[in-house]
Protein backbone atom coordinates (compact mmCIF):
# COMPACT_ATOMS: atom_id res chain seq x y z
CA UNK A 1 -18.84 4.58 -3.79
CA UNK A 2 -15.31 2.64 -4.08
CA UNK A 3 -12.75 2.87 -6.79
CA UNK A 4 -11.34 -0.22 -8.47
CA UNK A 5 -8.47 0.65 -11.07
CA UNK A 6 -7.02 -1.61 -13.77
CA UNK A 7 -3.45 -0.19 -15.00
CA UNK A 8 -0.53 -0.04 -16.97
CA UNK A 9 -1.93 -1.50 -20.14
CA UNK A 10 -2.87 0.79 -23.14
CA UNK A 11 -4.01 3.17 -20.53
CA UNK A 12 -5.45 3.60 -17.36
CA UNK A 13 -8.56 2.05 -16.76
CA UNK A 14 -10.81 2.93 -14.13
CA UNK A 15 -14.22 1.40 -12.47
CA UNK A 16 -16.25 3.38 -10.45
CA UNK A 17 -18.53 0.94 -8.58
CA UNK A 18 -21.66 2.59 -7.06
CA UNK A 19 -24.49 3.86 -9.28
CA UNK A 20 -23.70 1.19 -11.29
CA UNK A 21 -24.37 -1.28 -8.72
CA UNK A 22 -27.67 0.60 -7.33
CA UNK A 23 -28.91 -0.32 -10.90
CA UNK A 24 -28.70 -3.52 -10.42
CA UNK A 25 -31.74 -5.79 -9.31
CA UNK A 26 -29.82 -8.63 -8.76
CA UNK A 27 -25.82 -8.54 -7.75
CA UNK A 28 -26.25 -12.82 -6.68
CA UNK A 29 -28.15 -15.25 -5.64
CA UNK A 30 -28.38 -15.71 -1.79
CA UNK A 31 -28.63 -19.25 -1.14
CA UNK A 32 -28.26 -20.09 2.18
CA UNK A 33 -30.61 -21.22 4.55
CA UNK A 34 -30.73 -19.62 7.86
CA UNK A 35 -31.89 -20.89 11.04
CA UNK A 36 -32.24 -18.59 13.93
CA UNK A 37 -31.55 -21.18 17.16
CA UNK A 38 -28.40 -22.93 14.89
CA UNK A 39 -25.47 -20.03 14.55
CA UNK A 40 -22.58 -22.65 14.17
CA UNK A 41 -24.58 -24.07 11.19
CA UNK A 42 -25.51 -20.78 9.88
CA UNK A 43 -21.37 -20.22 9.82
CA UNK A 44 -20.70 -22.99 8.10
CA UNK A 45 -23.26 -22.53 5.40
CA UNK A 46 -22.07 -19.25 4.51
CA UNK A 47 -18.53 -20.65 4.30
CA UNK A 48 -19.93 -23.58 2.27
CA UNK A 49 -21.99 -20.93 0.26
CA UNK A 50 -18.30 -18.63 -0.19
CA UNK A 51 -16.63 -21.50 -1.63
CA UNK A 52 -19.00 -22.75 -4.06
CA UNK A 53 -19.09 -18.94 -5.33
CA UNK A 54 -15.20 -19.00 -5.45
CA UNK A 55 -15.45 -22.51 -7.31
CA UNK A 56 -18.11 -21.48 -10.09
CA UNK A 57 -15.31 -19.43 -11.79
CA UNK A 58 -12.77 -21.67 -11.47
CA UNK A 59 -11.99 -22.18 -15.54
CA UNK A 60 -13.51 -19.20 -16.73
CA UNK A 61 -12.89 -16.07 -18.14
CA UNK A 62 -11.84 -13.32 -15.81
CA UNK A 63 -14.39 -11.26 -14.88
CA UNK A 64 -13.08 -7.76 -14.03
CA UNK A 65 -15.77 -5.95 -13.35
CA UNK A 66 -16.35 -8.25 -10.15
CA UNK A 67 -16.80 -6.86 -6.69
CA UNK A 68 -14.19 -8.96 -4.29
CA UNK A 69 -14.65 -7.22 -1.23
CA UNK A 70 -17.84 -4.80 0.20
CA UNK A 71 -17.04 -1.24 0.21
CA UNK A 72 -17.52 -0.39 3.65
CA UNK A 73 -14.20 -2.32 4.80
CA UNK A 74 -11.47 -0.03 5.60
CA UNK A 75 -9.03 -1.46 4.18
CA UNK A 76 -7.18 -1.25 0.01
CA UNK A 77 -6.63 -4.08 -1.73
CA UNK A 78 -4.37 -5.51 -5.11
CA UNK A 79 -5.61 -8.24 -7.15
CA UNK A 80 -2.24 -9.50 -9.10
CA UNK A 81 -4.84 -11.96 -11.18
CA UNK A 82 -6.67 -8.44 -12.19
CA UNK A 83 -3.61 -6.08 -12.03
CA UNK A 84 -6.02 -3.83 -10.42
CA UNK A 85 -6.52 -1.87 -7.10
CA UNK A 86 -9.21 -1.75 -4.67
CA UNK A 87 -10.09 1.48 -2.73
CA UNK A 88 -13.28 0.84 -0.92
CA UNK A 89 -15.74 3.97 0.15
CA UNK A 90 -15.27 3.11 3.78
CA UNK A 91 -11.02 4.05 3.52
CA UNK A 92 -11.84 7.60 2.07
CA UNK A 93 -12.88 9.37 5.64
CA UNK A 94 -10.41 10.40 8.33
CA UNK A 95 -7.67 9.59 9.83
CA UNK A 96 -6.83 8.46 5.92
CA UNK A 97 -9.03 11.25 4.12
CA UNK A 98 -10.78 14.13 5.13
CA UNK A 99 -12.32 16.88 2.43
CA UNK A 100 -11.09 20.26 3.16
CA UNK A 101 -8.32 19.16 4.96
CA UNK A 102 -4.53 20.07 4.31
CA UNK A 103 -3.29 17.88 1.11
CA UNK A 104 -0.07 17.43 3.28
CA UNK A 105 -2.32 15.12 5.54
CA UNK A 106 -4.37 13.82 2.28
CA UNK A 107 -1.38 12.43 0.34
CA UNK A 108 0.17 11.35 4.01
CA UNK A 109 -2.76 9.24 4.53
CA UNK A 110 -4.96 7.90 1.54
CA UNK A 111 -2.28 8.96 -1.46
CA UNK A 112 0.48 6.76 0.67
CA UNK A 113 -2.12 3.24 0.75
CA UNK A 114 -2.99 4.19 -2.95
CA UNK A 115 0.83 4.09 -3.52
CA UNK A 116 1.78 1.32 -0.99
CA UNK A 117 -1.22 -0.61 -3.45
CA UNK A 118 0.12 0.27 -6.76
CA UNK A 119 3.78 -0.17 -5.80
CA UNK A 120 2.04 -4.12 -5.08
CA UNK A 121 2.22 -4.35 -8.70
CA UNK A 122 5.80 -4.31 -8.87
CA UNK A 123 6.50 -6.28 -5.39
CA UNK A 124 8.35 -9.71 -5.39
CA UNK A 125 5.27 -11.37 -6.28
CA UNK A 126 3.20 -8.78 -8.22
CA UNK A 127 5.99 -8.24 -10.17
CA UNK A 128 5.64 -11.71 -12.13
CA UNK A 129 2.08 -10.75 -13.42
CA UNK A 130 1.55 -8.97 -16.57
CA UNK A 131 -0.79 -5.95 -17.35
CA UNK A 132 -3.67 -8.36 -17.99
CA UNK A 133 -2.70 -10.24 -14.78
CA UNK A 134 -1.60 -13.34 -16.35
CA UNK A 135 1.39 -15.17 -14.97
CA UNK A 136 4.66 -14.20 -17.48
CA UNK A 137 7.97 -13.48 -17.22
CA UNK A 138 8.40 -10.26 -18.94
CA UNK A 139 11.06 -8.81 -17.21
CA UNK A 140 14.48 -8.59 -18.66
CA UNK A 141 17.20 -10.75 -16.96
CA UNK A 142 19.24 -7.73 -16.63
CA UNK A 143 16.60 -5.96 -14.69
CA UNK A 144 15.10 -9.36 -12.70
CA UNK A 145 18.91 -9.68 -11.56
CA UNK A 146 18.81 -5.91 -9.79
CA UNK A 147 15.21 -6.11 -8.61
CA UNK A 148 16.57 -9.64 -6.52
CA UNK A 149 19.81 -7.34 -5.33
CA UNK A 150 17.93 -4.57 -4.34
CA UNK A 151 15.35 -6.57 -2.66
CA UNK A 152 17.76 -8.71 -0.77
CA UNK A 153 18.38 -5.62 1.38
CA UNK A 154 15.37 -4.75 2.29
CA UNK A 155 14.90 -8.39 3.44
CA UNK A 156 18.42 -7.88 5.65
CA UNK A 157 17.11 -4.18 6.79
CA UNK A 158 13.76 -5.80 7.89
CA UNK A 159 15.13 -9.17 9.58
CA UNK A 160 17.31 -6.88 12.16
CA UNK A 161 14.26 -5.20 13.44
CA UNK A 162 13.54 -6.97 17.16
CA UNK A 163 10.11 -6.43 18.30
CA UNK A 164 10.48 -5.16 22.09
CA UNK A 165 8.03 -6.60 23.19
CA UNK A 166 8.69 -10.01 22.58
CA UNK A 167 12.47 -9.50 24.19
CA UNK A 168 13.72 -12.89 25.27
CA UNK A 169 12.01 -14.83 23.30
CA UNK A 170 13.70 -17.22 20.39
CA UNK A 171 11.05 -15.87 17.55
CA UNK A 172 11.49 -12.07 18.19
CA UNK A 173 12.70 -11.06 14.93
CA UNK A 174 10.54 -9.74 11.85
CA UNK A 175 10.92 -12.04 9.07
CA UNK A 176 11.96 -10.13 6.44
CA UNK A 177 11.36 -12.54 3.96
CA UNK A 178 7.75 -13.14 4.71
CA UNK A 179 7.53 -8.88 4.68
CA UNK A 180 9.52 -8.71 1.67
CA UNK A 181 6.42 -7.99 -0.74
CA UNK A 182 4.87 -5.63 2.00
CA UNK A 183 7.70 -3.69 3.05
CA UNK A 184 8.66 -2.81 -0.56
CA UNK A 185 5.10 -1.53 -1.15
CA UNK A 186 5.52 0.75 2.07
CA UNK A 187 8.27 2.42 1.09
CA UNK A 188 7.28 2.80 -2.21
CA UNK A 189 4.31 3.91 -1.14
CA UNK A 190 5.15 6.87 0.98
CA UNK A 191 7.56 7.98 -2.18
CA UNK A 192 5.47 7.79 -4.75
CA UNK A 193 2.91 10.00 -2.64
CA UNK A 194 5.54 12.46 -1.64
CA UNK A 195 6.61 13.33 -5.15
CA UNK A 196 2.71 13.44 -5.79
CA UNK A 197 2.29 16.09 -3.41
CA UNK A 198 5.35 17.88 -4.77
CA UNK A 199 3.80 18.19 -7.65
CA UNK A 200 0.67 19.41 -6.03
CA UNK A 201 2.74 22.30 -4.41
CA UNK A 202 4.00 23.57 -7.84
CA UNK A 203 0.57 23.29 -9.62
CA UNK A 204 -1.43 24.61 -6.62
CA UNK A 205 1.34 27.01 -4.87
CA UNK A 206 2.20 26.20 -0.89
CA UNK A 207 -0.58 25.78 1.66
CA UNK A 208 -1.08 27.02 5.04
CA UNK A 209 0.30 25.99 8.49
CA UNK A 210 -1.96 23.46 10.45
CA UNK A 211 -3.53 25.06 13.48
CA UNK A 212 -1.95 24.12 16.54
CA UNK A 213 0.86 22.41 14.62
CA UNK A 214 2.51 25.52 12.93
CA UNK A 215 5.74 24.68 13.82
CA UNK A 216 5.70 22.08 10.76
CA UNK A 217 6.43 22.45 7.69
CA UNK A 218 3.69 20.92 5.09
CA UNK A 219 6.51 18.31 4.13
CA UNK A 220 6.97 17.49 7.75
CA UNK A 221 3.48 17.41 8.33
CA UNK A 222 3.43 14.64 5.45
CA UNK A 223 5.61 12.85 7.13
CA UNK A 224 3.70 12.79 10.71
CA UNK A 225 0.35 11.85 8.90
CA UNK A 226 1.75 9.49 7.28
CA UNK A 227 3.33 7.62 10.46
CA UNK A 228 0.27 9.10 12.69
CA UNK A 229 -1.90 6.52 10.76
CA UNK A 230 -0.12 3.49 12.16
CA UNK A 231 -0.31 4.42 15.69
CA UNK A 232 -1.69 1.60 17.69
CA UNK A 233 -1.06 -0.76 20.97
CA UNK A 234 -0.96 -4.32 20.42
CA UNK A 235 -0.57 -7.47 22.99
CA UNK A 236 2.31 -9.99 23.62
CA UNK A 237 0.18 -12.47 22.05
CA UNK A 238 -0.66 -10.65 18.46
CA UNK A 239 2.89 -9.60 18.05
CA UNK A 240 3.92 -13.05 18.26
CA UNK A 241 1.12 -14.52 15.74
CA UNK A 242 2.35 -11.56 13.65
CA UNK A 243 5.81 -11.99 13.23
CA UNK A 244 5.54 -15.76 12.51
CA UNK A 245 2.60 -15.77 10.03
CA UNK A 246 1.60 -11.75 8.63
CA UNK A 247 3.36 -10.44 5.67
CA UNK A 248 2.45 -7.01 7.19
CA UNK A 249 6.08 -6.18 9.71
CA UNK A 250 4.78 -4.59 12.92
CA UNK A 251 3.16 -1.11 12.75
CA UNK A 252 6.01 0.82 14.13
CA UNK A 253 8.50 -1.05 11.95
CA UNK A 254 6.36 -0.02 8.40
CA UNK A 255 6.91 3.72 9.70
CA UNK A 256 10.73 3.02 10.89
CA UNK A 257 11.68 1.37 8.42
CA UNK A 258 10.43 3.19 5.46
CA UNK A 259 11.23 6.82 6.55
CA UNK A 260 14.69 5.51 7.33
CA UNK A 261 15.31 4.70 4.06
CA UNK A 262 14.02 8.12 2.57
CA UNK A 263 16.48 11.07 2.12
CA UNK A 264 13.75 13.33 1.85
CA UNK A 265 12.43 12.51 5.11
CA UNK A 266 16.10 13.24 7.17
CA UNK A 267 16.20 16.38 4.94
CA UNK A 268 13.07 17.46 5.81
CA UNK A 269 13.39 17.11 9.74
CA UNK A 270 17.24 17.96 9.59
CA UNK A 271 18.28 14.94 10.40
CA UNK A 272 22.10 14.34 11.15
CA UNK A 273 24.26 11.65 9.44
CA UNK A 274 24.43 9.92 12.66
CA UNK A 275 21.42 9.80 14.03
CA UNK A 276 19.13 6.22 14.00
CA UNK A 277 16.47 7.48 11.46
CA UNK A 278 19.39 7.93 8.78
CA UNK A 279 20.23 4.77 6.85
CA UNK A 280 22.86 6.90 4.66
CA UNK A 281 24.54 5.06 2.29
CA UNK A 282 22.50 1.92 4.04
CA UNK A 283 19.20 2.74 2.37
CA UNK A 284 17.31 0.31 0.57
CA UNK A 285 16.08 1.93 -2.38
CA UNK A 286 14.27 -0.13 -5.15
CA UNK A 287 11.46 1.57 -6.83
CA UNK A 288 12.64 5.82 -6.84
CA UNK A 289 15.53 7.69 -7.12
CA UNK A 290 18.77 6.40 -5.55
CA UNK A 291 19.66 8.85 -2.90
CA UNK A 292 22.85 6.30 -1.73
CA UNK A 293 24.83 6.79 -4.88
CA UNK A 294 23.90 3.67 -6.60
CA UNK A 295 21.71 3.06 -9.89
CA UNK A 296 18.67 1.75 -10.66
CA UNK A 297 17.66 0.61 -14.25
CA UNK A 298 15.52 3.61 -16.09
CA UNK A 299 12.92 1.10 -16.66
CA UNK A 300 12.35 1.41 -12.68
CA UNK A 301 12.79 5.00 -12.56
CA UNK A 302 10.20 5.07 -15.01
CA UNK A 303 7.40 3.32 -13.20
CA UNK A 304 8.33 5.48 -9.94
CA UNK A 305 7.49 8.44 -11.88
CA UNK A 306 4.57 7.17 -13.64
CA UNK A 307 2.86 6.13 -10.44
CA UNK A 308 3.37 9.61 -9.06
CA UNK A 309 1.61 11.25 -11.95
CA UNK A 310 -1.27 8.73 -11.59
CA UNK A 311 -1.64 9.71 -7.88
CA UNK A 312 -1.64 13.22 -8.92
CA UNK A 313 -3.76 13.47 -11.65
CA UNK A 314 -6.29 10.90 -9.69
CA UNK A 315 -6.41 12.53 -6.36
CA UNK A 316 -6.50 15.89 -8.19
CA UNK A 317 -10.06 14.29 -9.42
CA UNK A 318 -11.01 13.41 -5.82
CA UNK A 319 -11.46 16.93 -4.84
CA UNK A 320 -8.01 16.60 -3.23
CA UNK A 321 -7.38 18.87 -0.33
């Protein structure tokens, strides 16, 4: 089963794909023909065959009840065109979800990417769609003018990060214009799951130490799920690629940068004024409360605090811890 969600119009639409899809004798056609001693043939059929499917819609009504991806891809998805969300089936298993597990850990993993995707919505680029995906301006100018502010440091925050690895070299930088759209849905993201998990606590009362980690508290143990999901090891060579041509800033730079921005996260660890986590009155803030002392426009606020319910209420009917 996979989830695709279609929001912020009358009200919140969702499409459970699954059963529905088990009905169904016939999902497409499959024409390609395969030969068994010709694989570089076979590969370009099937890209021949992918964009003659992508070209048969081309004028046409959107369909949103298509399936763009297969559900065993982990991986989450936003379709500005549909102003909808993807969560495929194979996502929702550990390290992101686990029944039975903590909800700390739960809303640190799959209730972050379910915010980082929804927070897409209102990204640099998302932001120019309307409810029914079409292309419209229908911000204000007021607000357009403080979104572009507000963005503009992130961009700065994000451009100063130098990947280690690639020390020496002239392109060592992230780009934090080619980020921009990514690093504003990680940060909102990990916020908008936080105060869903908040409000967890208070419906649900306070849960239990983790085994073996005890020494956290379930806010701090929000935190470490959250960054324990981007752990990884990648080569000279990928790093490089990355930083010139993936909107996606380097996996240790989505956790650094993000937390660093979030006064919940230095007052949850304890975290002194100094110290390099805290951004202090340096945070880029955009979609949440301003922790630096500045203001954002209650139209903002409002979506920050709209998306939290929805993770609540939604995760609430996953079965969520």
């Amino acid at each position: 089963m996979a989830c695709r969600l279609l929001y912020f119009y009358n009200e919140t639409e969702v499409s459970i794909h699954g059963d529905d899809y088990e009905l169904q004798s016939t999902v497409f056609t499959w024409q390609i023909s395969v030969n068994s001693s010709t694989h570089l043939w076979n590969a370009f059929n099937l890209l021949g065959w992918t964009w003659r499917q992508q070209a048969a819609v081309v004028n046409k009504p959107v369909d949103r009840d298509a399936w763009i991806t297969h559900p065993t891809i982990v991986n989450a998805f936003y379709y500005p065109s549909m102003n909808s969300i993807t969560i495929p089936a194979g996502i929702l298993q550990s390290p992101f979800y686990e029944k039975g597990r903590l909800a700390a850990m739960n809303y640190g993993g799959i209730g972050m990417v379910i915010g980082h995707e929804i927070t897409h919505g209102f990204d640099n680029s998302g932001r120019l769609y309307d409810a029914r995906g079409n292309l419209v301006n229908w911000w204000t100018p007021k607000t357009a003018e403080t979104f572009k502010e507000k963005a503009q440091c992130f961009v700065d925050q994000y451009s100063g990060y130098e990947v280690p690895e690639l020390s020496g070299m002239e392109e060592r930088f992230v780009n934090g214009t080619l980020t921009l759209g990514e690093n504003i849905a990680d940060n909102g993201g990990v916020e908008e799951a936080l105060l869903a998990f908040f409000n967890y606590i208070d419906r649900n009362g306070a849960e239990p130490s983790l085994p073996g980690l005890d020494f956290l508290t379930s806010e701090q143990l929000f935190f470490v799920t959250f960054a324990y999901n981007w752990c990884g090891h990648s080569t000279k060579e990928y790093l490089q690629n990355q930083i010139l041509y993936d909107p996606h800033s380097p996996a240790n730079f989505r956790v650094r940068g993000s937390l660093s921005n979030s006064a919940a996260f230095a007052k949850a660890f304890g975290c002194r004024a100094d110290q390099p986590m805290v951004r202090g009155n340096d945070s880029c803030i955009l979609w949440g409360p301003d922790e630096s002392g500045g203001s954002v426009p209650s139209s903002m606020r409002l979506g920050y605090y709209f998306v939290s319910l929805w993770l609540l209420l939604r995760l609430g009917q996953w079965n969520f811890p």
